[in-house]
Protein backbone atom coordinates (compact mmCIF):
# COMPACT_ATOMS: atom_id res chain seq x y z
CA UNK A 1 -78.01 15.18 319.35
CA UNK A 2 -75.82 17.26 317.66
CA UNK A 3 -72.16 16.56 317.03
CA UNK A 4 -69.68 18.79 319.59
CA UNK A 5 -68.07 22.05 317.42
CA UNK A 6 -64.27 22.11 317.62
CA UNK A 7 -64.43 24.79 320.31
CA UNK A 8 -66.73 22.81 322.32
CA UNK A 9 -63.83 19.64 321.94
CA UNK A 10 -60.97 21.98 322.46
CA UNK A 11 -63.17 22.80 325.66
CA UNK A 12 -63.21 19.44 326.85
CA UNK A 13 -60.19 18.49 325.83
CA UNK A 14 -59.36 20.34 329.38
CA UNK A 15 -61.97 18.99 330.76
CA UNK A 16 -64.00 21.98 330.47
CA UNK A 17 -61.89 23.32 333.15
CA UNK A 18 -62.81 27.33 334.03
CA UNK A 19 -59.00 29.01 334.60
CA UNK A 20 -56.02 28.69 331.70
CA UNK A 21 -54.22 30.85 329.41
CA UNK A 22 -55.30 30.40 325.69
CA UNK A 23 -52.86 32.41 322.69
CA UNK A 24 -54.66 32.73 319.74
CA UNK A 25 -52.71 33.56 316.60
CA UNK A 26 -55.23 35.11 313.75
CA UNK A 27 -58.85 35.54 315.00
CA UNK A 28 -61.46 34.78 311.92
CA UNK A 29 -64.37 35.11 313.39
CA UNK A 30 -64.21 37.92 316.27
CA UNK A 31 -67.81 37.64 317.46
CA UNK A 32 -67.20 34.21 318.24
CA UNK A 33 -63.34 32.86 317.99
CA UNK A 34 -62.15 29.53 318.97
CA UNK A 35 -61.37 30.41 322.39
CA UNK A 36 -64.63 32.69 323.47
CA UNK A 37 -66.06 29.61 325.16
CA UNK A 38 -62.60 29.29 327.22
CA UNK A 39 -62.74 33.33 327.89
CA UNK A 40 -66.76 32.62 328.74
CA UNK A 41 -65.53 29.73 331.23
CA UNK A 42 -63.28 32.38 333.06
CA UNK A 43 -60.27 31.86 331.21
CA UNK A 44 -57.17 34.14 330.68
CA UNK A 45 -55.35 34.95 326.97
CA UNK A 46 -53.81 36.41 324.39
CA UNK A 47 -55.49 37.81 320.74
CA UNK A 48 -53.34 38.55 317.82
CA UNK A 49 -54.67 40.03 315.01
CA UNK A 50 -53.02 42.32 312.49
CA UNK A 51 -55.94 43.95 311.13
CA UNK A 52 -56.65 47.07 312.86
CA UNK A 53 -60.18 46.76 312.43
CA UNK A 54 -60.36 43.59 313.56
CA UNK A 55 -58.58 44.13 316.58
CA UNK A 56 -60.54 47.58 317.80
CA UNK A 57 -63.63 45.17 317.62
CA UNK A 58 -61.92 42.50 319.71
CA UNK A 59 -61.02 44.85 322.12
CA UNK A 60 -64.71 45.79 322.35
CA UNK A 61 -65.78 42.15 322.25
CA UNK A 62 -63.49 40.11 324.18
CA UNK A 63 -62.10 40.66 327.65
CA UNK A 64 -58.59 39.06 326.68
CA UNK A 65 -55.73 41.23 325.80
CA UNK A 66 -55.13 42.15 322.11
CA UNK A 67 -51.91 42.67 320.24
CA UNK A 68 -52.60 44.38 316.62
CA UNK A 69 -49.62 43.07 314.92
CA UNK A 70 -47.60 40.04 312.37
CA UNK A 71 -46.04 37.28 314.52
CA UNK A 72 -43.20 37.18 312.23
CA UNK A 73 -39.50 35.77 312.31
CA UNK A 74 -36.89 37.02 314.72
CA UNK A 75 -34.88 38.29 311.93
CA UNK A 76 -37.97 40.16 310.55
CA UNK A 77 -39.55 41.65 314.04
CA UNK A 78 -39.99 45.29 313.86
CA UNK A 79 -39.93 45.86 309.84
CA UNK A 80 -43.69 46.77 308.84
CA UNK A 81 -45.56 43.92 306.83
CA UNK A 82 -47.47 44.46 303.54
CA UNK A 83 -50.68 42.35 304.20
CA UNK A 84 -53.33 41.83 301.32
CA UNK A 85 -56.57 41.81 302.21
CA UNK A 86 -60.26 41.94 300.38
CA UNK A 87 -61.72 44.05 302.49
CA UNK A 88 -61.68 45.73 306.44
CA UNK A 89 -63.11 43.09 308.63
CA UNK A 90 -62.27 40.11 306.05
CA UNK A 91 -59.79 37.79 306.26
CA UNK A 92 -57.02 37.62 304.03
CA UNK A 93 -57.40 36.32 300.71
CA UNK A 94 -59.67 33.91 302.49
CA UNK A 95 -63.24 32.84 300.89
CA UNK A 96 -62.02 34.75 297.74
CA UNK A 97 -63.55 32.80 294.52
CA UNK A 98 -60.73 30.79 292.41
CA UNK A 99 -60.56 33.08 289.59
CA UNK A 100 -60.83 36.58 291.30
CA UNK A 101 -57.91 38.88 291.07
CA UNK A 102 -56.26 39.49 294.17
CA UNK A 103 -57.66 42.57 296.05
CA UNK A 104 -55.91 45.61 295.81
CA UNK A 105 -56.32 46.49 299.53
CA UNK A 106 -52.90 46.43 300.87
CA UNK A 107 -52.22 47.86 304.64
CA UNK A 108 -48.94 47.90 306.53
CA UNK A 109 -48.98 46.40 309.94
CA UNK A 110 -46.68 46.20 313.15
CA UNK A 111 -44.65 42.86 313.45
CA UNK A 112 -43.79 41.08 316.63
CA UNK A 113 -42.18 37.49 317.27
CA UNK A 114 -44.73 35.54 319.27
CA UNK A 115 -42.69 34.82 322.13
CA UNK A 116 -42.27 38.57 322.53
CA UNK A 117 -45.96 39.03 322.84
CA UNK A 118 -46.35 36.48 325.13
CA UNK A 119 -43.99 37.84 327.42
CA UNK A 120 -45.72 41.01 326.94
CA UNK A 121 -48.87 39.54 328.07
CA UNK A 122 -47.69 37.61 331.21
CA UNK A 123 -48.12 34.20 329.61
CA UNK A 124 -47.53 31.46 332.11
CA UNK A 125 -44.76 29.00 331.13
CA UNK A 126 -46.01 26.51 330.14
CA UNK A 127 -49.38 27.50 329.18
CA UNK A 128 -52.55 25.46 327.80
CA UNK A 129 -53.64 26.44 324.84
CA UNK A 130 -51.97 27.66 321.29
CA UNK A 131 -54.24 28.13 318.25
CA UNK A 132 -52.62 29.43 315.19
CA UNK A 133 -54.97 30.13 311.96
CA UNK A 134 -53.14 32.80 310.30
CA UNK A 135 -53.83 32.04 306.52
CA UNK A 136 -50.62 30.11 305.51
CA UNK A 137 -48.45 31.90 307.61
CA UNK A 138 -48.45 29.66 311.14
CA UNK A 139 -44.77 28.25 310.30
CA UNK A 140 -43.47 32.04 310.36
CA UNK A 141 -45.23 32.73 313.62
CA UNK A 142 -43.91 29.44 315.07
CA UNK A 143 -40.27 30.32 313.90
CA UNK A 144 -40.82 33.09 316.99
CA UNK A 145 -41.72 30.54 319.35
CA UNK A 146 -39.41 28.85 322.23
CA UNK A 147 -41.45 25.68 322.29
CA UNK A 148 -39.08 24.68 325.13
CA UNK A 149 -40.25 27.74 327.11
CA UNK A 150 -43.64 28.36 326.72
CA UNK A 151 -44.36 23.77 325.93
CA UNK A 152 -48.43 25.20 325.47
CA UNK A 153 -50.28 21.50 326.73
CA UNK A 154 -52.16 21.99 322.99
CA UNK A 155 -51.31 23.35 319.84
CA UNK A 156 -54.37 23.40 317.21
CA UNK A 157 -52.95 24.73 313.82
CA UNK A 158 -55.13 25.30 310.50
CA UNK A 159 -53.37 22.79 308.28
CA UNK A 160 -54.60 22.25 304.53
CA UNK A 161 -52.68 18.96 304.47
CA UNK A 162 -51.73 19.53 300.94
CA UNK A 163 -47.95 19.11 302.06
CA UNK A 164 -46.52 18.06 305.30
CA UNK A 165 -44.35 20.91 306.38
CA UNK A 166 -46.31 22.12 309.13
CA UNK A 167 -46.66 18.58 310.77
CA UNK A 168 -42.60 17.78 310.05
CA UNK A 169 -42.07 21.03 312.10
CA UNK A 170 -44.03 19.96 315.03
CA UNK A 171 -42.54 17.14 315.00
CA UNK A 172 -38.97 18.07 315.11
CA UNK A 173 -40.34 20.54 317.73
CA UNK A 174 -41.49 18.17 319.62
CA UNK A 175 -44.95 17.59 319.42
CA UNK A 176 -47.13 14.62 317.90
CA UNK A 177 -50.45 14.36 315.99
CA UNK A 178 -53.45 13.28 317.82
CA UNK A 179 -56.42 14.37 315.75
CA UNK A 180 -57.57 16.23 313.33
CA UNK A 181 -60.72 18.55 313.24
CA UNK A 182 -62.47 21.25 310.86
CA UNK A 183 -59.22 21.75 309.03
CA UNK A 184 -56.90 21.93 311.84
CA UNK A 185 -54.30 19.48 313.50
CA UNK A 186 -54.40 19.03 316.88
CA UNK A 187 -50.71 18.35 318.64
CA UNK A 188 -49.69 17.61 321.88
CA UNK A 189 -45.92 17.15 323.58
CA UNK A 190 -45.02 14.23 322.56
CA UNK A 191 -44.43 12.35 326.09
CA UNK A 192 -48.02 13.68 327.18
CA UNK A 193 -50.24 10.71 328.38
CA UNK A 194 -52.95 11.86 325.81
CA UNK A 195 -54.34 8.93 323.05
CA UNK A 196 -54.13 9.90 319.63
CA UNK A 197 -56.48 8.68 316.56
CA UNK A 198 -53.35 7.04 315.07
CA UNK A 199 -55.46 5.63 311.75
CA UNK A 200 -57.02 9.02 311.38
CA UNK A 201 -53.73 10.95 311.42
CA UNK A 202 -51.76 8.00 308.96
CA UNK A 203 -54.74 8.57 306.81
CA UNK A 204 -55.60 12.65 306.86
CA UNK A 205 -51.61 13.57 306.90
CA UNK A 206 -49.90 10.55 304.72
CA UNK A 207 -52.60 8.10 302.55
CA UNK A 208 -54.76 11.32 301.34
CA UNK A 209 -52.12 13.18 300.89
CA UNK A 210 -51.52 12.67 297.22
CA UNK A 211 -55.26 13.30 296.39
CA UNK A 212 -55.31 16.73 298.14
CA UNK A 213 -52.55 17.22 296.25
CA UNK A 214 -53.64 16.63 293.08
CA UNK A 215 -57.04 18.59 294.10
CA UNK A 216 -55.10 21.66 294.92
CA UNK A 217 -53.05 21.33 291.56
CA UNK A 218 -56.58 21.81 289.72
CA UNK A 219 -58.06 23.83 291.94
CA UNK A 220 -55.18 26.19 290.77
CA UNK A 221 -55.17 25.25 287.26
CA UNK A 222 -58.54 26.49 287.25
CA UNK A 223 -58.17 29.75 289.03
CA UNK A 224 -55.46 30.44 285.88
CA UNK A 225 -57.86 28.98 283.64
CA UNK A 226 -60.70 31.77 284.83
CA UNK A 227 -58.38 34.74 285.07
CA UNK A 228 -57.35 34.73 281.71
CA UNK A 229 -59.63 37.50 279.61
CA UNK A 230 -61.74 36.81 276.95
């Protein structure tokens, strides 16, 4: 039998139940994003992409509502941001080669605080589900975010564990680690009655953490290595 995806374990995680309110921040793959099986199962939610292309298909594909804009910092909600991308319909800087110049394909797109589009789009308080996988960017999205309001019952944020400034935040927000899956943490409030893999978070988050480092460090060495003509 084949080993659950992480959309079919967020799924469960609510025990597959068919009505919630999912946000997702940055949608990679908008055939099939982490929450179409929660939109499939009747849910209710928010999309928020800033590429324009990306979001005209998601309104096409997905029944949820979509906000084409940044989920930025208060105190930058409103100026235009300068994204760099390698192409329309391709993530950003994402799956490009070590070594590869960064693409020249800038656009300018609409910024927003998150809480502001969730209020937009009638977001219960609290809600279920927050997924942020926004290319680096998730603690500037979350720096728009009244965790005290909105308290979402999961947050699942892409974390390359090379540091641990994403996991201090949630912390200090709040939150603890209870797993971690396909490159994201998984975080719940921290008095929620939910178990946690406690060895798998001491080791992905604190005993690895100095060979990810290192791996990055090289990884980067390399791309310099590369870029520099013959």
């Amino acid at each position: 039998m084949a080993a659950p995806t992480p959309d079919d374990q967020i799924h469960g995680f609510f025990d597959r139940a068919s009505k919630g309110f999912f946000a997702e921040v940055g949608v990679r793959k908008p055939a099939a994003s982490a929450t179409t099986p929660l939109e499939t199962a009747g849910w209710n939610g928010a999309l928020i992409e800033p590429q324009p292309d990306v979001a005209a298909f998601l309104v096409t594909a997905r029944k949820a509502r979509v906000f084409a804009v940044a989920c930025v910092a208060p105190d930058e909600a409103g100026a235009p941001l300068a994204l760099r991308i390698d192409s329309p319909l391709a993530a950003i800087d994402v799956g490009r080669p070590f070594g590869r110049p960064p693409s020249d394909y800038v656009i300018m797109v609409p910024t927003r605080t998150l809480d502001d589009v969730l209020g937009e789009a009638e977001a219960p308080a609290p809600f279920d589900l927050l997924w942020l996988d926004i290319h680096g960017h998730e603690l500037d999205a979350l720096l728009g975010f009244d965790f005290e309001r909105w308290r979402p019952k999961l947050i699942v944020i892409a974390d390359p564990a090379i540091d641990l400034q994403r996991h201090r935040f949630l912390k200090e927000s709040g939150y603890r680690a209870i797993r971690r899956a396909g490159g994201c943490g998984w975080y719940v409030p921290a008095d929620a009655p939910v178990p946690s893999k406690r060895w798998a978070i001491l080791r992905d988050y604190y005993l690895l953490l100095p060979f990810r480092k290192a791996w990055h460090a090289l990884r980067r060495l390399n791309a310099r290595i590369m870029a520099v003509p013959d």
